[in-house]
N, C-alpha and C. Protein backbone atom coordinates (compact mmCIF):
# COMPACT_ATOMS: atom_id res chain seq x y z
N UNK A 1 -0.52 -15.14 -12.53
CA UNK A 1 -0.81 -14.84 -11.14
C UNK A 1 -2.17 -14.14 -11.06
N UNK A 2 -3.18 -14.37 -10.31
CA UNK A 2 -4.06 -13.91 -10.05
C UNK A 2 -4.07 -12.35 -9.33
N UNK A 3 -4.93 -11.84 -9.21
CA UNK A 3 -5.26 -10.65 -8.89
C UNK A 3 -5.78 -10.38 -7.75
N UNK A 4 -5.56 -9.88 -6.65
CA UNK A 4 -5.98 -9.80 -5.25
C UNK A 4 -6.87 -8.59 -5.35
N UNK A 5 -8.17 -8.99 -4.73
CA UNK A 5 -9.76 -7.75 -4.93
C UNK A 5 -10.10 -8.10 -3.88
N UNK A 6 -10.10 -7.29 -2.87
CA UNK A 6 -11.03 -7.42 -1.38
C UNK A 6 -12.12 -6.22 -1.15
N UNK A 7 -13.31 -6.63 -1.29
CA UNK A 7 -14.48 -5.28 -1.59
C UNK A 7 -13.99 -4.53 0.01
N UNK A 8 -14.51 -3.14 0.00
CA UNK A 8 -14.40 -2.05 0.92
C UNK A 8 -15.28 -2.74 1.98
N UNK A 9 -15.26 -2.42 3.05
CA UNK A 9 -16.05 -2.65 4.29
C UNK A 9 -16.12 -1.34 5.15
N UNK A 10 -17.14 -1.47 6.02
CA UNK A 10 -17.17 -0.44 7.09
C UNK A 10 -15.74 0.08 7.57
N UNK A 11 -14.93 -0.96 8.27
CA UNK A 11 -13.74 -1.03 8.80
C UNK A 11 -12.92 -1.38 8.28
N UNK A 12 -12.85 -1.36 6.90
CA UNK A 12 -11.60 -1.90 6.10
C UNK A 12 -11.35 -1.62 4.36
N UNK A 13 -10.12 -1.28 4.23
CA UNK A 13 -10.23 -0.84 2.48
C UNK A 13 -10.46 -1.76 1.84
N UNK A 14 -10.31 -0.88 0.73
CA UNK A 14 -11.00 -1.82 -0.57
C UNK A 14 -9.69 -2.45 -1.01
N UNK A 15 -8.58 -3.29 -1.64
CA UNK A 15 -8.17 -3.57 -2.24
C UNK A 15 -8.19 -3.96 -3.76
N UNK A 16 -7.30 -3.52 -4.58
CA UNK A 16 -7.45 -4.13 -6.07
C UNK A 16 -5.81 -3.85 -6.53
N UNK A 17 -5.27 -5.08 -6.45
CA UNK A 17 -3.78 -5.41 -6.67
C UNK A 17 -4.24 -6.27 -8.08
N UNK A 18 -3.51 -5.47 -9.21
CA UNK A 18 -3.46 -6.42 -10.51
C UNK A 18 -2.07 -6.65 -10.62
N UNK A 19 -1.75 -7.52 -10.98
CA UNK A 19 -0.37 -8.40 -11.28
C UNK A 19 -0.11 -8.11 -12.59
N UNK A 20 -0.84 -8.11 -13.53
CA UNK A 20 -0.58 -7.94 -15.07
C UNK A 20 0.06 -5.89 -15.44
N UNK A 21 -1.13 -5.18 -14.75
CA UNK A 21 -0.17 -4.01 -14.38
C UNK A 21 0.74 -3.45 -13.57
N UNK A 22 0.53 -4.06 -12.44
CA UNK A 22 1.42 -3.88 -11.61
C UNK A 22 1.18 -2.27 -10.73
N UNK A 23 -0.04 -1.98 -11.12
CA UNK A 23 -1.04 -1.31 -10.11
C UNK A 23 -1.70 -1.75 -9.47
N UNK A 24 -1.00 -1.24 -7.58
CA UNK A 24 -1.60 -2.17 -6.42
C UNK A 24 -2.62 -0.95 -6.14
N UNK A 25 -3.68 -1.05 -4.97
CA UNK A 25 -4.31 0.00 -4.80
C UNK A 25 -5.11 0.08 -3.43
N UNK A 26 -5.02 1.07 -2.13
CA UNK A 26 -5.57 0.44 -1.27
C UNK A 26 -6.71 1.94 -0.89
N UNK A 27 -8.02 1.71 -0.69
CA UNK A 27 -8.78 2.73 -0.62
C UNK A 27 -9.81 3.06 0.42
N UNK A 28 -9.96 3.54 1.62
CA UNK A 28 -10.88 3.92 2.09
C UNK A 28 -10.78 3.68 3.41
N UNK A 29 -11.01 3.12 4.82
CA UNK A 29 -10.93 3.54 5.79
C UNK A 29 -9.93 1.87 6.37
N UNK A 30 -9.12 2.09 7.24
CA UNK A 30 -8.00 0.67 7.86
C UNK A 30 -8.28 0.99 9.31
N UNK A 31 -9.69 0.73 9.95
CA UNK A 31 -9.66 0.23 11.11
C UNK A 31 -10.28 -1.35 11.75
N UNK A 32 -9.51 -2.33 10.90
CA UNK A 32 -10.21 -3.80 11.32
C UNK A 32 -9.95 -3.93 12.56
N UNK A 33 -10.81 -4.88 12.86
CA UNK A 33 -10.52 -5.39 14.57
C UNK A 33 -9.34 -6.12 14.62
N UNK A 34 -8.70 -6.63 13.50
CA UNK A 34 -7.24 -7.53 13.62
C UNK A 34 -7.00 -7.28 12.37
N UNK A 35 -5.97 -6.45 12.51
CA UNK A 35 -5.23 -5.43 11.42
C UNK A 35 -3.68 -6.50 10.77
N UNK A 36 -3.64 -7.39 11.23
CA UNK A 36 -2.64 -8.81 10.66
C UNK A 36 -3.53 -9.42 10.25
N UNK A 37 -4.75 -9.97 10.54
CA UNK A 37 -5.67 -10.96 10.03
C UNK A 37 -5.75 -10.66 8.37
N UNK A 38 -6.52 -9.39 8.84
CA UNK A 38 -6.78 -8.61 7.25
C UNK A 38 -5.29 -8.30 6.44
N UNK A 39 -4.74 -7.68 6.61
CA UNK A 39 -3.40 -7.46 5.89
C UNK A 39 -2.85 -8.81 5.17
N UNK A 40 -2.97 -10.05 6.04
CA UNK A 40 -2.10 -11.18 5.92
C UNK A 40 -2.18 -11.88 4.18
N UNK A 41 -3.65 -11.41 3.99
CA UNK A 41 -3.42 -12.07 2.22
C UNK A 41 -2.74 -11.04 1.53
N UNK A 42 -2.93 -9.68 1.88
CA UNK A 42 -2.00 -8.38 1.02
C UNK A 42 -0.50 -8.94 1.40
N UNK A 43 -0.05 -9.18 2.52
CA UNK A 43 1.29 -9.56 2.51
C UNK A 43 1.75 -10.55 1.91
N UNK A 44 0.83 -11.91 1.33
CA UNK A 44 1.56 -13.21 0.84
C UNK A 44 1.13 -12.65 -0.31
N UNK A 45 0.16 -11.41 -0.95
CA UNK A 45 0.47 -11.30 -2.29
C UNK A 45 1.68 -10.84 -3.14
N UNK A 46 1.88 -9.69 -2.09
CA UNK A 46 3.03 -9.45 -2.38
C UNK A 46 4.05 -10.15 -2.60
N UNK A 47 4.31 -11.25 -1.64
CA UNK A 47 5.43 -11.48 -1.83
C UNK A 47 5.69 -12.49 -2.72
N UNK A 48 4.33 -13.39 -2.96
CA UNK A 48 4.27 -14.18 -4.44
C UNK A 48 4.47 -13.35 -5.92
N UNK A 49 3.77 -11.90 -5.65
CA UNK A 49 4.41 -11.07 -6.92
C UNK A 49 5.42 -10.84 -7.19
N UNK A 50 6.03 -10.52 -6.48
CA UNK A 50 7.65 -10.63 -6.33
C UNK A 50 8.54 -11.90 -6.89
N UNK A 51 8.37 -12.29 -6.98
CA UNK A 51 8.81 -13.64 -7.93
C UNK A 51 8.66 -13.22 -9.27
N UNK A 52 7.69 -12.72 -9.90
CA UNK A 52 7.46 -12.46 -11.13
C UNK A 52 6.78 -10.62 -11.39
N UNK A 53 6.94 -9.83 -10.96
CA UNK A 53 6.55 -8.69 -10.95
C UNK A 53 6.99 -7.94 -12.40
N UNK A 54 5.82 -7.03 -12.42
CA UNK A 54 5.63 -5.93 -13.86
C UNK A 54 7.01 -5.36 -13.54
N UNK A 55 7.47 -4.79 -14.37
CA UNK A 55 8.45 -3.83 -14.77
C UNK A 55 8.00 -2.71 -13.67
N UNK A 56 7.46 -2.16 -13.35
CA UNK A 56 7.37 -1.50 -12.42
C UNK A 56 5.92 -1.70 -12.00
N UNK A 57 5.90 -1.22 -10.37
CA UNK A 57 4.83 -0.90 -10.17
C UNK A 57 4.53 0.11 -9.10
N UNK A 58 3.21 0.30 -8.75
CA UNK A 58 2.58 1.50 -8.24
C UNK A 58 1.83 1.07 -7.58
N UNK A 59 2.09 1.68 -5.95
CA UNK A 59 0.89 1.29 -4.95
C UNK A 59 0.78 2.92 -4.52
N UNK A 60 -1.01 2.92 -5.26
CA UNK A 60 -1.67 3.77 -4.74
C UNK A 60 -2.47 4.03 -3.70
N UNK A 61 -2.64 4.86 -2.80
CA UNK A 61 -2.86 5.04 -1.38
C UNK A 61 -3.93 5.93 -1.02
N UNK A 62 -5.04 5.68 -0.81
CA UNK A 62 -6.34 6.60 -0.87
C UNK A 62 -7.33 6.37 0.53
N UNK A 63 -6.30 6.00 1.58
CA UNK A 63 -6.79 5.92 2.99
C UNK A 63 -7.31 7.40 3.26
N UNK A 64 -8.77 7.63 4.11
CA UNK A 64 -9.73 8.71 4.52
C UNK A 64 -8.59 8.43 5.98
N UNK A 65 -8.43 7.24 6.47
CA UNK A 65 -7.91 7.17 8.36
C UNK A 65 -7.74 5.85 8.10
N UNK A 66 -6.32 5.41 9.04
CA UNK A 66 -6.09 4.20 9.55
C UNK A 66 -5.76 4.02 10.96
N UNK A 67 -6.30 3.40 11.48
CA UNK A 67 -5.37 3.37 13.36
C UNK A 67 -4.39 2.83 13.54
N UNK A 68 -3.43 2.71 14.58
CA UNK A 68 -2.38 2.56 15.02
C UNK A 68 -2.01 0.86 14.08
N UNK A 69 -2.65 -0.30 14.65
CA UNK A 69 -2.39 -1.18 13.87
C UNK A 69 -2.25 -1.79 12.62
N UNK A 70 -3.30 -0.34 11.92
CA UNK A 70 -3.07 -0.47 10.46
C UNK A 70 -1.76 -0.09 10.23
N UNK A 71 -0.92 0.97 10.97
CA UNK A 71 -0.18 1.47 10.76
C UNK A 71 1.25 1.02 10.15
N UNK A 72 1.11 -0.25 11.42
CA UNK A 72 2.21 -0.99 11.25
C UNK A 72 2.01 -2.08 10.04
N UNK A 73 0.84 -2.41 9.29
CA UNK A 73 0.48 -3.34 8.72
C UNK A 73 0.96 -2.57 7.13
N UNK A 74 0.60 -1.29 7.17
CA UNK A 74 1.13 -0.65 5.94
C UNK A 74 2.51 -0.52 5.92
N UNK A 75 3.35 -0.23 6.93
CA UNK A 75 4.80 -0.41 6.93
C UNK A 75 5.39 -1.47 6.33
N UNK A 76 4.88 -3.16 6.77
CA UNK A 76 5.02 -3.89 6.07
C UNK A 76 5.08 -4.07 4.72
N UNK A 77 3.63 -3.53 4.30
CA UNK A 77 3.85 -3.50 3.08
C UNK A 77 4.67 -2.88 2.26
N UNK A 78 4.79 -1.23 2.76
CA UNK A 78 6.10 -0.39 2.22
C UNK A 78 7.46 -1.33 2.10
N UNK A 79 7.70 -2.08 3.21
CA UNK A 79 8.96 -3.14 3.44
C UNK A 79 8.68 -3.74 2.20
N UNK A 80 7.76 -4.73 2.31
CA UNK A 80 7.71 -5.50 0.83
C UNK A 80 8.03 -4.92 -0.40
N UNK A 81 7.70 -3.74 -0.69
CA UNK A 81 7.51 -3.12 -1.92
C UNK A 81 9.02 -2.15 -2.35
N UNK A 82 9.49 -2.07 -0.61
CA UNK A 82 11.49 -1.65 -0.91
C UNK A 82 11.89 -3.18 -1.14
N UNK A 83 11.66 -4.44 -0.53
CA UNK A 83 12.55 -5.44 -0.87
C UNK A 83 12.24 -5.80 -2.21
N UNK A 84 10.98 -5.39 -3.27
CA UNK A 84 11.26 -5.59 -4.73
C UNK A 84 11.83 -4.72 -4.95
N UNK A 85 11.75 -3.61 -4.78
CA UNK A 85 12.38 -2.52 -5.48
C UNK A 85 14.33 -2.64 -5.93
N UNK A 86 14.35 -3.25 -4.37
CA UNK A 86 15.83 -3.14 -3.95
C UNK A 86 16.50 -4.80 -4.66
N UNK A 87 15.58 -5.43 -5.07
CA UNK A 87 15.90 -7.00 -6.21
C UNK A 87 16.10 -6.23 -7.38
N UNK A 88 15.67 -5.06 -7.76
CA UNK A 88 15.87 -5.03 -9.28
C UNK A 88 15.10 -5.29 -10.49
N UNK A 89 13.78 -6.61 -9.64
CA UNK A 89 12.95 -6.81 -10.82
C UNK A 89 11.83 -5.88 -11.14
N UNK A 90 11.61 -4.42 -10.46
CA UNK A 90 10.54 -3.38 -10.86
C UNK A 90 11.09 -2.48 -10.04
N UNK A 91 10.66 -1.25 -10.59
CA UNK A 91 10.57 -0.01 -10.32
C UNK A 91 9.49 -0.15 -9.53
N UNK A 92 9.16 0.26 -8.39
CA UNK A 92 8.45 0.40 -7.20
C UNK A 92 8.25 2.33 -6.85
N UNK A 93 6.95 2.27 -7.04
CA UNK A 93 6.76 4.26 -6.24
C UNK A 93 5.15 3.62 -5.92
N UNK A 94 5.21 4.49 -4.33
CA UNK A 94 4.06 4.85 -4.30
C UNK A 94 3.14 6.22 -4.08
N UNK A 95 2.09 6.50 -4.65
CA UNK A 95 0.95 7.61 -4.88
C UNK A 95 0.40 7.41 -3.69
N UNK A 96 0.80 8.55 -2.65
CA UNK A 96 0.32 8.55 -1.81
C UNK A 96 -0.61 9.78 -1.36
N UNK A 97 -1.97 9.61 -2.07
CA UNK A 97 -2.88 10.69 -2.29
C UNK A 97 -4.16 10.73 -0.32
N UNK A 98 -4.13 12.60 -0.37
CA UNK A 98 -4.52 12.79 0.93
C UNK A 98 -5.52 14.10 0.53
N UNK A 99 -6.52 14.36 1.71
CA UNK A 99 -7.56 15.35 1.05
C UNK A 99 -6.36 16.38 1.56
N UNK A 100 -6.48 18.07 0.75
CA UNK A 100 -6.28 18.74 1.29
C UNK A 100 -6.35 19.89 2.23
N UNK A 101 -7.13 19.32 3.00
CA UNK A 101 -7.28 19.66 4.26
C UNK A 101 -6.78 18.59 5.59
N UNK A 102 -6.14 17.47 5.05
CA UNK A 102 -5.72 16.70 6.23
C UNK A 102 -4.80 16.35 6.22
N UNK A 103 -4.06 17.20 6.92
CA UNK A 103 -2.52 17.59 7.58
C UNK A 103 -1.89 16.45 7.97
N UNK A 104 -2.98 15.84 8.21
CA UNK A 104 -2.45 14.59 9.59
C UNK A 104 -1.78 13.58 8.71
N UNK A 105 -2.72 13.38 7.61
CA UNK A 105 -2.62 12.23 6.36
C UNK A 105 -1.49 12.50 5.52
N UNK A 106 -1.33 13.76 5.21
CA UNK A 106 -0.26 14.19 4.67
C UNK A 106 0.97 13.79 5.40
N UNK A 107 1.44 14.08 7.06
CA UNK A 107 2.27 13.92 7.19
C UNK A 107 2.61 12.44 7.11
N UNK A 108 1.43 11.68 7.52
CA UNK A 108 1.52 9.98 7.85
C UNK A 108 2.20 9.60 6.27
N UNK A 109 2.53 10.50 5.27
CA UNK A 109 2.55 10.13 4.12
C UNK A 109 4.17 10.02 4.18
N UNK A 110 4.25 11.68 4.67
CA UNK A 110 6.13 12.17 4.80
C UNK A 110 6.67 11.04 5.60
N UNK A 111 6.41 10.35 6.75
CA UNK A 111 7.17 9.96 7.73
C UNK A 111 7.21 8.41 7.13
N UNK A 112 6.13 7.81 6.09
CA UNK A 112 6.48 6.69 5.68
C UNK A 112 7.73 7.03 4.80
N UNK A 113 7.42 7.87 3.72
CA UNK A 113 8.70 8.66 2.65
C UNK A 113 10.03 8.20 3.61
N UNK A 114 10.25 8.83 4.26
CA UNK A 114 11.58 8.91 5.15
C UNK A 114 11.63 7.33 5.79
N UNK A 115 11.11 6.35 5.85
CA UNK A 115 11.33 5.26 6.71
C UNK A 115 11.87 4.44 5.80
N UNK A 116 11.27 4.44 3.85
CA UNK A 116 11.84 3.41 3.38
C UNK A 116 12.39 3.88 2.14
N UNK A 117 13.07 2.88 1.26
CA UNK A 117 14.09 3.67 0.07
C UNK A 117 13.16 3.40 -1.26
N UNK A 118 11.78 3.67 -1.32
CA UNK A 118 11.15 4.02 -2.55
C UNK A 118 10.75 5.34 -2.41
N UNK A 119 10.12 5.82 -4.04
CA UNK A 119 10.03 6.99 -4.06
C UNK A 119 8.52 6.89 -3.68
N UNK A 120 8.00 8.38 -3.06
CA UNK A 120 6.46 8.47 -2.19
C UNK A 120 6.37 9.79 -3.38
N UNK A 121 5.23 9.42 -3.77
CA UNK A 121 4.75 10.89 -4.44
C UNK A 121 3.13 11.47 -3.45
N UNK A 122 3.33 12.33 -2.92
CA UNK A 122 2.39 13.01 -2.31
C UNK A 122 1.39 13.66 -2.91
N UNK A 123 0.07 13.32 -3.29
CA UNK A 123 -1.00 13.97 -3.91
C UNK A 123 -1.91 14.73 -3.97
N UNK A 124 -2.57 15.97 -3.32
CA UNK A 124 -3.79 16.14 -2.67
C UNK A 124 -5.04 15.64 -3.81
N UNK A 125 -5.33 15.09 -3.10
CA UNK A 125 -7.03 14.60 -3.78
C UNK A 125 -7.86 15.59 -3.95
């Protein structure tokens, strides 16, 4: 399986999902103008990994800000990453690292924690 790499943009993270480790990784600012457009190859990666996924894996989380539509676009993905978890074929956690000074990021971290049944490890950067 190939490896999903989408360089950083003004309005959009960086991606680097490796399949062979099974470290996903999303970094830097989620305000696209069409927050499904962009998401939509992270979502069919997922779910093609899922067929064959590492023994475990790790989606690390290094958003500065996302807006409302990213919001829901990362939920998804959390979804994806409980429906491997909850198959059995990997251990699923995600590193969900925030500066510490931003409260806001932190909590956006807690309230995903509580929405789905993987484990969230909270980081300050």
């Amino acid at each position: 399986m190939n490896n999903l790499i989408i360089e950083e943009s003004i309005k959009t993270p960086s991606v680097a999902f490796a399949a062979e480790s099974g470290i996903l990784e999303l970094k830097g600012k989620s305000i696209p103008e069409n927050s499904l457009e962009f998401y939509r190859p992270v979502f069919e990666w997922i779910d093609n990994y899922g067929q064959s996924p590492n023994s475990s894996t790790e989606l690390k989380v290094r958003l500065e800000y996302f807006n409302t539509s990213s919001s829901k676009c990362l939920l998804d993905v959390f979804r994806r990453l409980e429906t491997l978890s909850l198959s059995g074929k990997s251990t699923v956690k995600v590193s969900w690292y925030y500066d510490g000074d931003d409260e806001d990021m932190m909590e956006a971290g807690e309230d995903y924690s509580a929405l789905v049944k993987i484990p969230f490890e909270l980081l300050k950067a």
